[in-house]
Protein backbone atom coordinates (compact mmCIF):
# COMPACT_ATOMS: atom_id res chain seq x y z
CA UNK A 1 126.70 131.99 129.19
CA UNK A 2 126.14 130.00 126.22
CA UNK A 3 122.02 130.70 126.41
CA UNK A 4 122.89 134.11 126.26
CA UNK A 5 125.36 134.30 123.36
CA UNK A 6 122.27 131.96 121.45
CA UNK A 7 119.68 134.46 122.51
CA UNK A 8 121.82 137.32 121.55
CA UNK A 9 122.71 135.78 118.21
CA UNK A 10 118.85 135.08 117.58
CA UNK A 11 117.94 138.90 118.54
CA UNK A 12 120.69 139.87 115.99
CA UNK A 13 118.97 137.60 112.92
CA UNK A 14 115.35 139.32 113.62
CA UNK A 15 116.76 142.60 114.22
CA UNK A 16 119.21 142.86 110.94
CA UNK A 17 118.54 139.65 108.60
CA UNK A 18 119.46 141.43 105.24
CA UNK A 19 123.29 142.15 106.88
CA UNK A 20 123.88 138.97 108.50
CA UNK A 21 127.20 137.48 107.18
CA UNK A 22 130.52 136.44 108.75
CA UNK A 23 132.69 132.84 109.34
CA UNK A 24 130.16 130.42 109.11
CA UNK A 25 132.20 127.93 111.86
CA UNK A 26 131.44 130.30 114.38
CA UNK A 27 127.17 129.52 113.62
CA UNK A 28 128.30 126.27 113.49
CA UNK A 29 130.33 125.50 116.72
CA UNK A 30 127.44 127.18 118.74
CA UNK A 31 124.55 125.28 117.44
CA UNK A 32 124.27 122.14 120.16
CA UNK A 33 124.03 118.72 118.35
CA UNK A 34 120.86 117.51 116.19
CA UNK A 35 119.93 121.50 116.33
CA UNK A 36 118.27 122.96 113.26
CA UNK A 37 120.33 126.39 112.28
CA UNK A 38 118.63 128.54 109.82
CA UNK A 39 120.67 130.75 108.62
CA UNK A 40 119.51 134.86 108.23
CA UNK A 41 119.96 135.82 104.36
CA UNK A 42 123.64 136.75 103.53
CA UNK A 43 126.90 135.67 102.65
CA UNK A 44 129.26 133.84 104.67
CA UNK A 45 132.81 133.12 104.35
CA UNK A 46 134.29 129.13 104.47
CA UNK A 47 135.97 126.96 104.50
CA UNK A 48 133.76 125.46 107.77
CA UNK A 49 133.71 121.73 109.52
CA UNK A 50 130.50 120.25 110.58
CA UNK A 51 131.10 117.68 113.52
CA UNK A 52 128.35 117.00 114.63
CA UNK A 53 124.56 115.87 113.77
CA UNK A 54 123.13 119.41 112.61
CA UNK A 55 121.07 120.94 110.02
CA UNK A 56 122.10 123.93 108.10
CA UNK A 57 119.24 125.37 106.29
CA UNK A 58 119.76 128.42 103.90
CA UNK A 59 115.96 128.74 102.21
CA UNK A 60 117.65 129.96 99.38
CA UNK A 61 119.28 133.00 100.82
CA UNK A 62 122.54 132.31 102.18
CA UNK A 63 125.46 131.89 99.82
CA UNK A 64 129.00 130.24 101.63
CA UNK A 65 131.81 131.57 100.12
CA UNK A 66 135.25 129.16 100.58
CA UNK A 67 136.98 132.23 99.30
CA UNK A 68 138.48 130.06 97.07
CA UNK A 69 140.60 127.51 99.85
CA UNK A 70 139.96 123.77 100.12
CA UNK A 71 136.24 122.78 100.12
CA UNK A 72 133.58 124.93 101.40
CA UNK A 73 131.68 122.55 103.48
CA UNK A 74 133.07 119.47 105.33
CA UNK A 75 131.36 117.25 106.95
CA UNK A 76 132.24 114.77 109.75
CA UNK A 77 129.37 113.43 111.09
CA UNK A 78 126.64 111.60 110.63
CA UNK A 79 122.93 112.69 110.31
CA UNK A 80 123.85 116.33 108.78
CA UNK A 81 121.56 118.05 106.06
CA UNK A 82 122.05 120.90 104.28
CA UNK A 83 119.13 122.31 102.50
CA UNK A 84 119.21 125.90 100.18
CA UNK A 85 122.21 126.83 100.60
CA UNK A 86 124.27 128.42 97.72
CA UNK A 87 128.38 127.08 97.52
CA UNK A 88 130.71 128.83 95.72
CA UNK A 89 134.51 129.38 95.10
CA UNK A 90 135.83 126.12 96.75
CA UNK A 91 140.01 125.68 96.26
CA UNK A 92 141.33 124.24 92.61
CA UNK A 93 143.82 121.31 93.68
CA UNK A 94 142.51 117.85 92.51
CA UNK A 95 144.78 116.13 94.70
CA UNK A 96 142.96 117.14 97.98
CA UNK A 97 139.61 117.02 95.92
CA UNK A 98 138.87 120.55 96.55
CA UNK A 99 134.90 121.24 96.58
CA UNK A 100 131.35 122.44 97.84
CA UNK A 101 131.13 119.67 99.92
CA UNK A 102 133.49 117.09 101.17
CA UNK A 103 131.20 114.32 103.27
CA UNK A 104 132.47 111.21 105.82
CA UNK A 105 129.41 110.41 107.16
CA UNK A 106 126.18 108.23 107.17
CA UNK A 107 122.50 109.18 106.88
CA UNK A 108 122.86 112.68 104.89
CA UNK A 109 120.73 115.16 103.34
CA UNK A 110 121.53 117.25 101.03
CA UNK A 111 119.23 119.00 98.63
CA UNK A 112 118.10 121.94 97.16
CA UNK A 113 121.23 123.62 96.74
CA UNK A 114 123.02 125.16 94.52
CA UNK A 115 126.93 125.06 93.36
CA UNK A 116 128.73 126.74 91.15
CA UNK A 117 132.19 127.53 90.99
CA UNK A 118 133.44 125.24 92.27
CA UNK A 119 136.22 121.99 91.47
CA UNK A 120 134.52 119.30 93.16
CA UNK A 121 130.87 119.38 93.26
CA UNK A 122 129.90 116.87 96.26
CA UNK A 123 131.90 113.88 97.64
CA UNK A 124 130.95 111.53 99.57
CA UNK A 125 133.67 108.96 100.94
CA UNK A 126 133.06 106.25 102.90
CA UNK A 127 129.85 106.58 104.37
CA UNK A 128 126.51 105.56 103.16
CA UNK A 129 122.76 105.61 103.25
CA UNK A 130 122.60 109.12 102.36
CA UNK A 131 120.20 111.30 99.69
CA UNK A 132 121.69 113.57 97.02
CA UNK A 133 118.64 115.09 95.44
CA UNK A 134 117.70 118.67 94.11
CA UNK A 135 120.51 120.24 93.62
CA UNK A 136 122.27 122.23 90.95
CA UNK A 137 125.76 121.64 90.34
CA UNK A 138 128.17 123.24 88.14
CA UNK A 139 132.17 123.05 87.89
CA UNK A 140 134.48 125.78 86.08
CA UNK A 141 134.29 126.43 82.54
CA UNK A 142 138.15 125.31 81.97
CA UNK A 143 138.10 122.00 79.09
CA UNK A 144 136.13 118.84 80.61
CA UNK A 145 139.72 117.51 81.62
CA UNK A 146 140.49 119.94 84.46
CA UNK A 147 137.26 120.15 85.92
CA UNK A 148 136.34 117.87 88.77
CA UNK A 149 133.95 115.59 89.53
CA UNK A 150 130.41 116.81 90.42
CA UNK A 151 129.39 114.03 92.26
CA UNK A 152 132.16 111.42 93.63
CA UNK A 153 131.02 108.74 95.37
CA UNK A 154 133.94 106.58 96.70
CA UNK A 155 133.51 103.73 99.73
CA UNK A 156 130.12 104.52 100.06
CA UNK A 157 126.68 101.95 99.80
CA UNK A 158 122.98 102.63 99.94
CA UNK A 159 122.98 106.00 98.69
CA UNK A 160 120.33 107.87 96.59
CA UNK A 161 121.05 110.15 94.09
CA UNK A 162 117.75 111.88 92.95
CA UNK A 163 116.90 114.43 90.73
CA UNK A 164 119.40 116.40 90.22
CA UNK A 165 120.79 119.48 87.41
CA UNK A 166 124.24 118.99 86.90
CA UNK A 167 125.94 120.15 83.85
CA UNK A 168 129.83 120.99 83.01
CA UNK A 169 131.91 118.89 85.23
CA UNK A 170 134.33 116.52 84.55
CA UNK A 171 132.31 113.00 85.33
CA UNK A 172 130.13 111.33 88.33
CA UNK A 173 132.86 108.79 89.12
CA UNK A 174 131.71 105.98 91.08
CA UNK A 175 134.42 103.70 92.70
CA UNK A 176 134.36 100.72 94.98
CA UNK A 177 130.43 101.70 95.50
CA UNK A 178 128.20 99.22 95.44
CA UNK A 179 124.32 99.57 96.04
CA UNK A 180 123.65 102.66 95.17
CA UNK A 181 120.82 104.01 93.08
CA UNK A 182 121.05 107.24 90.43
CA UNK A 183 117.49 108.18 89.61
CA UNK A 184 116.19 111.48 87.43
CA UNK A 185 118.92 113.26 87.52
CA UNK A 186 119.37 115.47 84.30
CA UNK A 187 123.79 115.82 83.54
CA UNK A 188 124.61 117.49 80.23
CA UNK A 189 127.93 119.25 78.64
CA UNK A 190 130.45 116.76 80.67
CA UNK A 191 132.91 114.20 80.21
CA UNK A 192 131.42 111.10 81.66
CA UNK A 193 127.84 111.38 82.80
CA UNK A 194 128.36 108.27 84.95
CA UNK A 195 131.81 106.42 85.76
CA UNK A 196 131.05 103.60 87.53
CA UNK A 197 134.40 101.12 88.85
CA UNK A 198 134.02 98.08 90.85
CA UNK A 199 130.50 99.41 92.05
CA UNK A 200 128.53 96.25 91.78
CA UNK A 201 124.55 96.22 91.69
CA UNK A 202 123.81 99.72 90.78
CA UNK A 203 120.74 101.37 89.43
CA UNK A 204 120.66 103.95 86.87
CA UNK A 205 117.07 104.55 86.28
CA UNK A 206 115.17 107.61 84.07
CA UNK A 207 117.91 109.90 83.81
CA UNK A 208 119.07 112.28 81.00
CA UNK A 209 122.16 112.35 79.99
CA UNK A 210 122.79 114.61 76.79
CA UNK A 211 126.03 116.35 74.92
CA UNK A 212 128.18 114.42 76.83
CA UNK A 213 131.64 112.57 75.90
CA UNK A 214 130.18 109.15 77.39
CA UNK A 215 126.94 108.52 78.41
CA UNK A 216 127.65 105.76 81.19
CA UNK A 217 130.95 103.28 81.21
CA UNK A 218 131.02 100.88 83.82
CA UNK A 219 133.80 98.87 84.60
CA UNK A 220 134.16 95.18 86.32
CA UNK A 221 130.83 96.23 88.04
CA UNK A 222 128.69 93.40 88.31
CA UNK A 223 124.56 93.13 87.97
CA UNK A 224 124.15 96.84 87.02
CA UNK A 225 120.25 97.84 86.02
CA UNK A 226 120.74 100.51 83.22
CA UNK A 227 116.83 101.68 83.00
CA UNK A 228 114.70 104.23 81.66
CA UNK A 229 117.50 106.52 80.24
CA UNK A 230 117.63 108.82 77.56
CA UNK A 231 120.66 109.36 76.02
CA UNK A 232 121.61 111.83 73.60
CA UNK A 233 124.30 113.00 71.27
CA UNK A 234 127.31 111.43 72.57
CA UNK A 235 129.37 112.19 69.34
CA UNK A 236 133.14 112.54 70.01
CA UNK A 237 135.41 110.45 68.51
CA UNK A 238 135.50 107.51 71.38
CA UNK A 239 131.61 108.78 72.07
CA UNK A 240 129.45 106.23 73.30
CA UNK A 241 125.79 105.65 74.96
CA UNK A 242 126.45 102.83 77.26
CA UNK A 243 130.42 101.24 77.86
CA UNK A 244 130.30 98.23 79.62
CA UNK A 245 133.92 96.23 80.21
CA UNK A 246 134.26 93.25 82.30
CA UNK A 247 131.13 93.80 83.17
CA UNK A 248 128.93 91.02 83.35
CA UNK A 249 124.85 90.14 84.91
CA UNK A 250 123.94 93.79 83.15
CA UNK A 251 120.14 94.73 82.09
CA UNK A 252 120.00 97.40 79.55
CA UNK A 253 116.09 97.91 79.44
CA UNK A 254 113.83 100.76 77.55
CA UNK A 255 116.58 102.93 77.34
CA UNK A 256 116.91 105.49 74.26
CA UNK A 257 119.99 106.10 72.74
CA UNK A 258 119.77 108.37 69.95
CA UNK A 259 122.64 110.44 67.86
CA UNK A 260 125.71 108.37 69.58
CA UNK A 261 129.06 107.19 67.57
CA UNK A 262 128.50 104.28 69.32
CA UNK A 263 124.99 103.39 71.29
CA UNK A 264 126.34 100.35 73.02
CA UNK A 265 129.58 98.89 73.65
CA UNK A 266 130.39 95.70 75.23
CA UNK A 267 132.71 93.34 75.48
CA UNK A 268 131.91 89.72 76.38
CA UNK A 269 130.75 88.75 80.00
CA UNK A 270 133.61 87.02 81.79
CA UNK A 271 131.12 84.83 83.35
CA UNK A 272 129.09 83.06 80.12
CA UNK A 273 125.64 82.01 82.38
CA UNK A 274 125.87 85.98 83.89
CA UNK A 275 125.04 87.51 80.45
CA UNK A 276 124.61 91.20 79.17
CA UNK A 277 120.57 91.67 78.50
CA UNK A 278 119.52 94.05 76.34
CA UNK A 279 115.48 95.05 75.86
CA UNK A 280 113.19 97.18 74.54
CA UNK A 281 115.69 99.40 74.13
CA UNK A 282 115.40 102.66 71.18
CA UNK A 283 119.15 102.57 69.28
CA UNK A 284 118.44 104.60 66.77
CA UNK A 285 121.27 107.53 64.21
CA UNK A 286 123.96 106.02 66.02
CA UNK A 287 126.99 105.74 63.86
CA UNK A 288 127.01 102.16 65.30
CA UNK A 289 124.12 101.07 66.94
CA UNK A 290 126.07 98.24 69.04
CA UNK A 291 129.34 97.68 68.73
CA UNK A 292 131.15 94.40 70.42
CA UNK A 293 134.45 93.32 70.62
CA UNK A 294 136.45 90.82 72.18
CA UNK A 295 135.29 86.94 71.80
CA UNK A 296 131.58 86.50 70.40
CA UNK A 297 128.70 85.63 72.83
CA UNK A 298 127.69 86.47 76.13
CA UNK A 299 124.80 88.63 74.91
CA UNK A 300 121.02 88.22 74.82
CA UNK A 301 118.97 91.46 72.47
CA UNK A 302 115.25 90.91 72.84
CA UNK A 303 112.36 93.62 71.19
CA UNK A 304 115.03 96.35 70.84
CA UNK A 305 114.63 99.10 67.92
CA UNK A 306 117.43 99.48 65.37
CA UNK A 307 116.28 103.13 63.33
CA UNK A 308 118.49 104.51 61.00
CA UNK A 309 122.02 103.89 62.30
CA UNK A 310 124.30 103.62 59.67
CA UNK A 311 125.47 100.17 60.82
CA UNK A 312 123.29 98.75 63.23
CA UNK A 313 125.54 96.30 64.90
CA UNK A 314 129.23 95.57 64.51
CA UNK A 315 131.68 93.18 65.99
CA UNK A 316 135.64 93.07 66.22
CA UNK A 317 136.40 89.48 67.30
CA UNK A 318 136.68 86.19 66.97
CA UNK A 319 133.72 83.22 68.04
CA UNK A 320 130.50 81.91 66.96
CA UNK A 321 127.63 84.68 66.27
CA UNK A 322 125.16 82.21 66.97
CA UNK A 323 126.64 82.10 70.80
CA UNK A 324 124.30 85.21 70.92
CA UNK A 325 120.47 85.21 71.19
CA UNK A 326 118.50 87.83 68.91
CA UNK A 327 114.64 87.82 68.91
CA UNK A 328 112.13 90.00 68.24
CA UNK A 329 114.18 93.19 67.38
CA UNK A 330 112.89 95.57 64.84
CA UNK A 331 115.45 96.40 61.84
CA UNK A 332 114.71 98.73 59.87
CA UNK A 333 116.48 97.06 56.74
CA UNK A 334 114.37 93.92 57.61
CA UNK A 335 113.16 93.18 53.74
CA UNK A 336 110.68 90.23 54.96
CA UNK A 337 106.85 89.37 55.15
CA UNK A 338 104.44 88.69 57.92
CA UNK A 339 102.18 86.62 56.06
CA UNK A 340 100.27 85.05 58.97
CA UNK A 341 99.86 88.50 60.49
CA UNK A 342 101.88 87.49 64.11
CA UNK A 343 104.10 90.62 64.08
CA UNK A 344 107.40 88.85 63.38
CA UNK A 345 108.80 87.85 59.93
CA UNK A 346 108.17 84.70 58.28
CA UNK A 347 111.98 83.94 58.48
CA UNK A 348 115.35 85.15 60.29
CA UNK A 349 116.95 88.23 59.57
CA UNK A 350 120.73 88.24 59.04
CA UNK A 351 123.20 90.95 59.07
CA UNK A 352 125.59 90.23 57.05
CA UNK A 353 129.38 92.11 56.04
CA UNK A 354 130.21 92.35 52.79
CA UNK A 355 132.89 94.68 51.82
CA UNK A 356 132.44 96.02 55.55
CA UNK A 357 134.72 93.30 56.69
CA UNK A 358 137.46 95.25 55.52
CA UNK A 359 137.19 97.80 58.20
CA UNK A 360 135.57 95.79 60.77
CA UNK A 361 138.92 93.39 60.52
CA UNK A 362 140.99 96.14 59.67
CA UNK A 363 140.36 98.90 62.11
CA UNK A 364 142.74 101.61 60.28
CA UNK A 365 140.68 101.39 56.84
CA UNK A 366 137.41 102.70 58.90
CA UNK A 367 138.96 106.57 57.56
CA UNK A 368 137.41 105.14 54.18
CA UNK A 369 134.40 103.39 55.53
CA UNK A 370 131.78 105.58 53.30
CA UNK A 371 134.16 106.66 50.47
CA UNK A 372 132.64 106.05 47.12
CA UNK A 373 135.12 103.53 46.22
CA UNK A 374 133.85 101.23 49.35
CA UNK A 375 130.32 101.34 48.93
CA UNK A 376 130.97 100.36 44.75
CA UNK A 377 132.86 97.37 46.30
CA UNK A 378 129.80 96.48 48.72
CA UNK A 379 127.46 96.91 45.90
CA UNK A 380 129.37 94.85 43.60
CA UNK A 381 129.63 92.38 46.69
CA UNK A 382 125.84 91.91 47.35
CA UNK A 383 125.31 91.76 43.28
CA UNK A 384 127.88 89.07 42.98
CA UNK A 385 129.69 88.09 45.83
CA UNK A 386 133.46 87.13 45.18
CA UNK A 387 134.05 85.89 48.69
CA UNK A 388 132.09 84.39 51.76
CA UNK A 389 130.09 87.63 53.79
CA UNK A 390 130.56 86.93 57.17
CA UNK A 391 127.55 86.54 59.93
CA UNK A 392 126.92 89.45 62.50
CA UNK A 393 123.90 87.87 63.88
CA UNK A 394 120.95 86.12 62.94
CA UNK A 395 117.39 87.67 64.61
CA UNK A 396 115.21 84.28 64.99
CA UNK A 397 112.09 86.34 64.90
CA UNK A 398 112.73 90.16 63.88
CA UNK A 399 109.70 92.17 64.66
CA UNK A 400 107.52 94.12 61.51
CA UNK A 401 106.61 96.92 64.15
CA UNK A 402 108.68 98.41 66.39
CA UNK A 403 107.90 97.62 69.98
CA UNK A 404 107.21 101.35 71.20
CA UNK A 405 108.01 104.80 69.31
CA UNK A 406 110.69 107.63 70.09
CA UNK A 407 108.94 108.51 73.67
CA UNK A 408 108.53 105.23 74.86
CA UNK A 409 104.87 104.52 74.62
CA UNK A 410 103.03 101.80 73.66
């Protein structure tokens, strides 16, 4: 009996493709287990359950429809993949994370779809070893706030997130997630690009991440790699490139941060031999290129490229600045000489507050940091200083070049 209704349904997809439509769960609780079910162009209406290995393939044609209740998809099983399939008009409640796709399960695949409409975009929740890559995600056009997540990653290791277009949603949060690796993906007009909480040892490599709130803010999440990334005009008030709090064992490397109020923030590594690294990074029209705070040290800045920010590194706390390690950073207010022709100044380069101290050690007085009034007071500062400037940082051997231009070559 059950050949028959498979055979009938299969005359019925070659006989009337364009038409095909109805409750997706019924497709789904016919297909036998590890089956490949290719669906005939046309809509179908959700909310459906996947229980069981299977893979749902839409080539592009087949648009699922939650008809606006709960998430479209769920998925409870392992070994599922989805591929072209169009989501749309999941549920709106943030409490019961209402989405395209709701996932509990290990070794997934989805990609090449698209979603729109939607609260959630994917979730995946405690499973792992799965690949996000290809798709297109986009939430509702209500304020960042009350939008959802379009990716949410929560109890879930060795995942790959690849390649991906996702643009107005609220943030890819990231909790309790270690191991997982966020590569190419392109996120734009958000809150967050990347959230990451307790999610130790993750990779975010060659992504671009542009008009966002935050670029990426990780929280006690140890050993992160922070790679390749371009990120761009993160200007809101609290906007910032890279966050990184009680975070400690990070590499920030070749990275461009352009048009940020703050590039990079950090606070100091709880562990002192487990240090933030910073290289070869482009920081450059930031309203701060770096900005620490907390207890000095912790950090080690090697052949990064300070351009044009209007400070290039501030700090808000207490310590020695020395406890840091600069070398071989390019300033562009470096006013030295190479006179043996080695690439790096003939002496240190210090950055040094003058009347700045004002607002770096009053926070309140920043409203005034360029007025004309402040910037006589520096002047009259550098010409004849009436008190002690106090050290930022001193570069041991600032660079005359800097180490690659805006597109990171050579």
């Amino acid at each position: 009996m059950r050949t028959r209704i498979l055979l009938a349904l299969h005359l019925l997809c070659c006989v009337m493709p364009a038409a095909a439509s109805g409750a997706l769960q019924t497709w789904i609780d016919l297909a036998r287990p590890g089956s490949v079910l290719r669906l005939p162009p046309g809509t179908y209406t959700g909310p459906a359950v996947i229980d069981r290995p299977l893979t749902l393939e839409g080539n592009g044609q087949v648009i699922i429809d939650g008809g606006g209740k709960g998430s479209v998809l769920t998925i409870k099983a392992d070994r599922v993949t989805l591929r072209g399939l169009h989501l749309r008009h999941s549920g709106d409640s943030h409490d019961a994370i209402d989405g395209a796709i709701m996932a509990e399960g290990r070794e997934l695949l989805i990609e090449d779809n698209r979603i729109d409409d939607v609260l959630f975009g994917i979730s995946l929740h405690r499973g792992g070893d799965s690949i996000v890559r290809r798709n297109r995600i986009r939430s509702r056009g209500a304020d960042s706030a009350d939008r959802g997540d379009g990716l949410r990653i929560w109890y879930s290791t060795g995942n790959r997130i690849e390649d991906n277009d996702i643009r107005q949603i609220r943030d890819i949060t990231v909790s309790n997630s270690p191991d997982n690796r966020f590569t190419g993906n392109r996120i734009s007009d958000s809150r967050r690009a990347f959230n990451f909480l307790f999610s130790h040892r993750s990779v975010v490599d060659r992504n671009h991440l542009e008009n966002n709130s935050t670029g990426i803010i990780a929280l006690n999440s140890e050993e992160l790699l922070i790679r390749g990334n371009r990120i761009l005009h993160a200007m809101d008030a609290s906007g910032t490139g890279i966050a990184l709090k009680e975070t400690s064992a990070a590499i920030v490397v070749d990275n461009e941060i352009v048009h940020c109020a703050h590039g990079i923030m950090a606070d100091s590594p709880m562990d002192p031999y487990n240090r933030i690294v910073l290289v070869n990074n482009l920081i450059a029209h930031n309203l701060t290129g770096i900005y620490f705070y907390g207890a000095l040290g912790g950090h080690v800045a090697v052949a990064n490229t300070f351009r044009n920010n209007l400070w290039p590194v501030s700090v808000v706390g207490d310590g020695d600045p020395m406890d840091d390690r600069w070398w071989g950073n390019y300033w562009d207010d470096y006013q030295g000489f190479d006179r043996n022709g080695d690439g790096y100044g003939d002496w240190h380069h210090d950055l040094l507050a003058f009347a700045d101290r004002i607002w770096l050690e009053i926070p309140a007085t920043k409203f005034f940091r360029n007025a004309i009034v402040l910037e006589l007071l520096d002047f009259l500062e550098r010409l004849a200083p009436f008190s002690s400037p106090m050290l930022i940082l001193r570069d041991e051997a600032p660079r005359m070049q800097p180490w690659r231009d805006y597109a990171g070559r050579r």
